[in-house]
C-alpha atoms as a PDB file:
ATOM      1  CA  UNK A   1      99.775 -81.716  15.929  1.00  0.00           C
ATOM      2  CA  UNK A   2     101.068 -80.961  12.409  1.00  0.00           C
ATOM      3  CA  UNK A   3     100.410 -77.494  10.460  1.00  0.00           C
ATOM      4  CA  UNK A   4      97.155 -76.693   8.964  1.00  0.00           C
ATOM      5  CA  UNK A   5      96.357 -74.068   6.408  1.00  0.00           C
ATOM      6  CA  UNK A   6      92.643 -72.397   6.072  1.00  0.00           C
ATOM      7  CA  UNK A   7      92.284 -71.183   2.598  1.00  0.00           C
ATOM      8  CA  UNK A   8      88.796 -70.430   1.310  1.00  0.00           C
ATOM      9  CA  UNK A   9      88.276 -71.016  -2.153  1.00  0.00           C
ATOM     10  CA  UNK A  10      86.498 -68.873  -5.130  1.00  0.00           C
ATOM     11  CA  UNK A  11      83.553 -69.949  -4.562  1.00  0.00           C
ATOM     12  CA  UNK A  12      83.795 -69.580  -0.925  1.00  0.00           C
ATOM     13  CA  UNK A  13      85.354 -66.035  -1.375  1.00  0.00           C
ATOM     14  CA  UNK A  14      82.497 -64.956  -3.701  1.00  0.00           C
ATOM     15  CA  UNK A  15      79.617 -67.015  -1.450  1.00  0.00           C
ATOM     16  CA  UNK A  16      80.579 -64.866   1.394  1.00  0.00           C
ATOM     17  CA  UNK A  17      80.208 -61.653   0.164  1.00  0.00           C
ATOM     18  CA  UNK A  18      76.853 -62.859  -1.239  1.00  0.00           C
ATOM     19  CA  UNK A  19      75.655 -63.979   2.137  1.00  0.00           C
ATOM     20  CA  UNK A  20      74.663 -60.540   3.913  1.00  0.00           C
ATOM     21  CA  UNK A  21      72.070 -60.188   6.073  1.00  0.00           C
ATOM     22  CA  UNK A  22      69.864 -56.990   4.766  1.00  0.00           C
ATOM     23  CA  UNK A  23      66.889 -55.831   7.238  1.00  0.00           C
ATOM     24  CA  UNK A  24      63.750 -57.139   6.909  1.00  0.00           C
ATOM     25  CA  UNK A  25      59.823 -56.727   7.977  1.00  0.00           C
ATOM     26  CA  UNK A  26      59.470 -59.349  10.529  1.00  0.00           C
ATOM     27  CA  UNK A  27      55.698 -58.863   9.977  1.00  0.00           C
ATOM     28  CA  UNK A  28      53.410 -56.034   7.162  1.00  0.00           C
ATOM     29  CA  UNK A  29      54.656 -52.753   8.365  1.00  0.00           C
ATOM     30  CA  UNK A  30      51.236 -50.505   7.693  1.00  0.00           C
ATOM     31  CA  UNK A  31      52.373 -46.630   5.802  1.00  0.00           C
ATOM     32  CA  UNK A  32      53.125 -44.347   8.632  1.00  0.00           C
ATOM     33  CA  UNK A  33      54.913 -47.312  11.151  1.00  0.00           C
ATOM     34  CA  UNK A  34      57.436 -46.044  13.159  1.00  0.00           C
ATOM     35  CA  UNK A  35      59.844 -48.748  12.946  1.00  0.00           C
ATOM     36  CA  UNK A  36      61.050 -50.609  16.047  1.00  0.00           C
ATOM     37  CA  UNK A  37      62.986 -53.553  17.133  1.00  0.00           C
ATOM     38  CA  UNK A  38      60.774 -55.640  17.485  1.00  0.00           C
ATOM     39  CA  UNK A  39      59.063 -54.678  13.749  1.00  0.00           C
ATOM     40  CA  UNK A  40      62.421 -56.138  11.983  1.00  0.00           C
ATOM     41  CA  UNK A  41      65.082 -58.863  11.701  1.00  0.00           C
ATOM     42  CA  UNK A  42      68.060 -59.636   9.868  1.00  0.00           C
ATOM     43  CA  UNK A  43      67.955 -62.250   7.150  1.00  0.00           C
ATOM     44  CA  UNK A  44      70.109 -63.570   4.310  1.00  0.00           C
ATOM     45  CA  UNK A  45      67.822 -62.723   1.113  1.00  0.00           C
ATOM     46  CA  UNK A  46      70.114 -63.446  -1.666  1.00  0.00           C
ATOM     47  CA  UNK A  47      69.491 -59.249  -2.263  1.00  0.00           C
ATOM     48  CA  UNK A  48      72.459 -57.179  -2.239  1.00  0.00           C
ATOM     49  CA  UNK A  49      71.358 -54.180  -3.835  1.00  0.00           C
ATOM     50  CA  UNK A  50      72.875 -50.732  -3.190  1.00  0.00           C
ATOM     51  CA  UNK A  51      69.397 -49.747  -1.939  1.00  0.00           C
ATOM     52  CA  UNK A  52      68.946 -52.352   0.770  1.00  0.00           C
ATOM     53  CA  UNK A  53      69.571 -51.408   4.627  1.00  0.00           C
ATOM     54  CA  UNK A  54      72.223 -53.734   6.686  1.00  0.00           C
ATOM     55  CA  UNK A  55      71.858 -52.308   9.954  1.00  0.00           C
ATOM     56  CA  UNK A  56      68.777 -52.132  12.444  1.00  0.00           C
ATOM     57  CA  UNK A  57      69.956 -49.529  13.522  1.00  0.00           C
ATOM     58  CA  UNK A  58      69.648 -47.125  10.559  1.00  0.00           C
ATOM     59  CA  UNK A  59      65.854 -47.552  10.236  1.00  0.00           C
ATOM     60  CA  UNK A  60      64.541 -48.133  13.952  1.00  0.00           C
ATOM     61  CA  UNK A  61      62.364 -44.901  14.912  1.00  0.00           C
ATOM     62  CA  UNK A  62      62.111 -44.208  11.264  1.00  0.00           C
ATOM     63  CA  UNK A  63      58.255 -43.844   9.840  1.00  0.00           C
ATOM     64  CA  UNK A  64      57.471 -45.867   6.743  1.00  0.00           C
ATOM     65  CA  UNK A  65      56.181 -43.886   3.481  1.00  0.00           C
ATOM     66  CA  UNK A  66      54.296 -46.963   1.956  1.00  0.00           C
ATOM     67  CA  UNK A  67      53.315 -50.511   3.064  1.00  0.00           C
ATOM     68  CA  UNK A  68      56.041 -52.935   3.529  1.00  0.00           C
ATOM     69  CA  UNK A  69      55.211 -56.951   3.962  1.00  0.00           C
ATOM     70  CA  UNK A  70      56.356 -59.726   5.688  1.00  0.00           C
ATOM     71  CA  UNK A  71      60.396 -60.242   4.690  1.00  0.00           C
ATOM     72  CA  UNK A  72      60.489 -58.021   2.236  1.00  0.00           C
ATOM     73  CA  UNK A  73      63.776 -55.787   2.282  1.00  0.00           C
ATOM     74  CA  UNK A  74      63.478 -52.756   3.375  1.00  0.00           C
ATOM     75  CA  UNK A  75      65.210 -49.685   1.626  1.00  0.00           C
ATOM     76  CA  UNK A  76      65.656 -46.176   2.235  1.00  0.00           C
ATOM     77  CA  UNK A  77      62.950 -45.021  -0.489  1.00  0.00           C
ATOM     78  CA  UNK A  78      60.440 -46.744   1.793  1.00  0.00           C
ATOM     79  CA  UNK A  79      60.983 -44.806   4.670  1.00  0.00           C
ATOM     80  CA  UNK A  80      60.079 -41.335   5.285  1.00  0.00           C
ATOM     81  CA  UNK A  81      63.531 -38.640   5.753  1.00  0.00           C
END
C-alpha cells in the first residue's frame, strides 16, 4: 500500500499546544458556589495563561471567592483554598 509519513508542520506543532481546553463556567457561578460537575466544561478559549485550571477535577467541590460568568476561565485566585 506504499509508505506514508505523518509529519506535522510549524504551524501545526505550535497550533497544538495553543489548542488546550482550560475549565470553564458552563453557566454564572454566584460567590460562595461549591463547584460541581455539572457547574463546568472544558473549552478551547484561545487562554493559556499560567493561572488557568485544565482539569475538572482540581476545582470540583471547591467554593468560589467572587462571581464567575458564563465561559469565563476559571483560575485558582477565584476559588476559595
Amino acid at each position: 500500500m506504499g509508505k506514508y509519513s505523518f509529519k506535522l508542520t510549524k504551524q501545526e506543532k505550535l497550533y497544538a499546544k495553543k489548542a488546550l481546553k482550560v475549565v470553564v463556567a458552563k453557566k454564572t457561578l454566584k460567590k460562595g458556589k461549591i463547584i460541581n460537575n455539572q457547574d463546568i466544561v472544558l473549552k478551547r478559549t484561545g487562554s493559556t495563561s499560567l493561572h488557568c485550571i485544565y482539569s475538572m477535577n482540581e476545582i470540583v467541590g471547591k467554593k468560589t471567592n467572587r462571581e464567575i460568568l458564563v465561559d469565563q476561565p476559571i483560575i485558582n485566585k477565584y476559588l476559595k483554598r
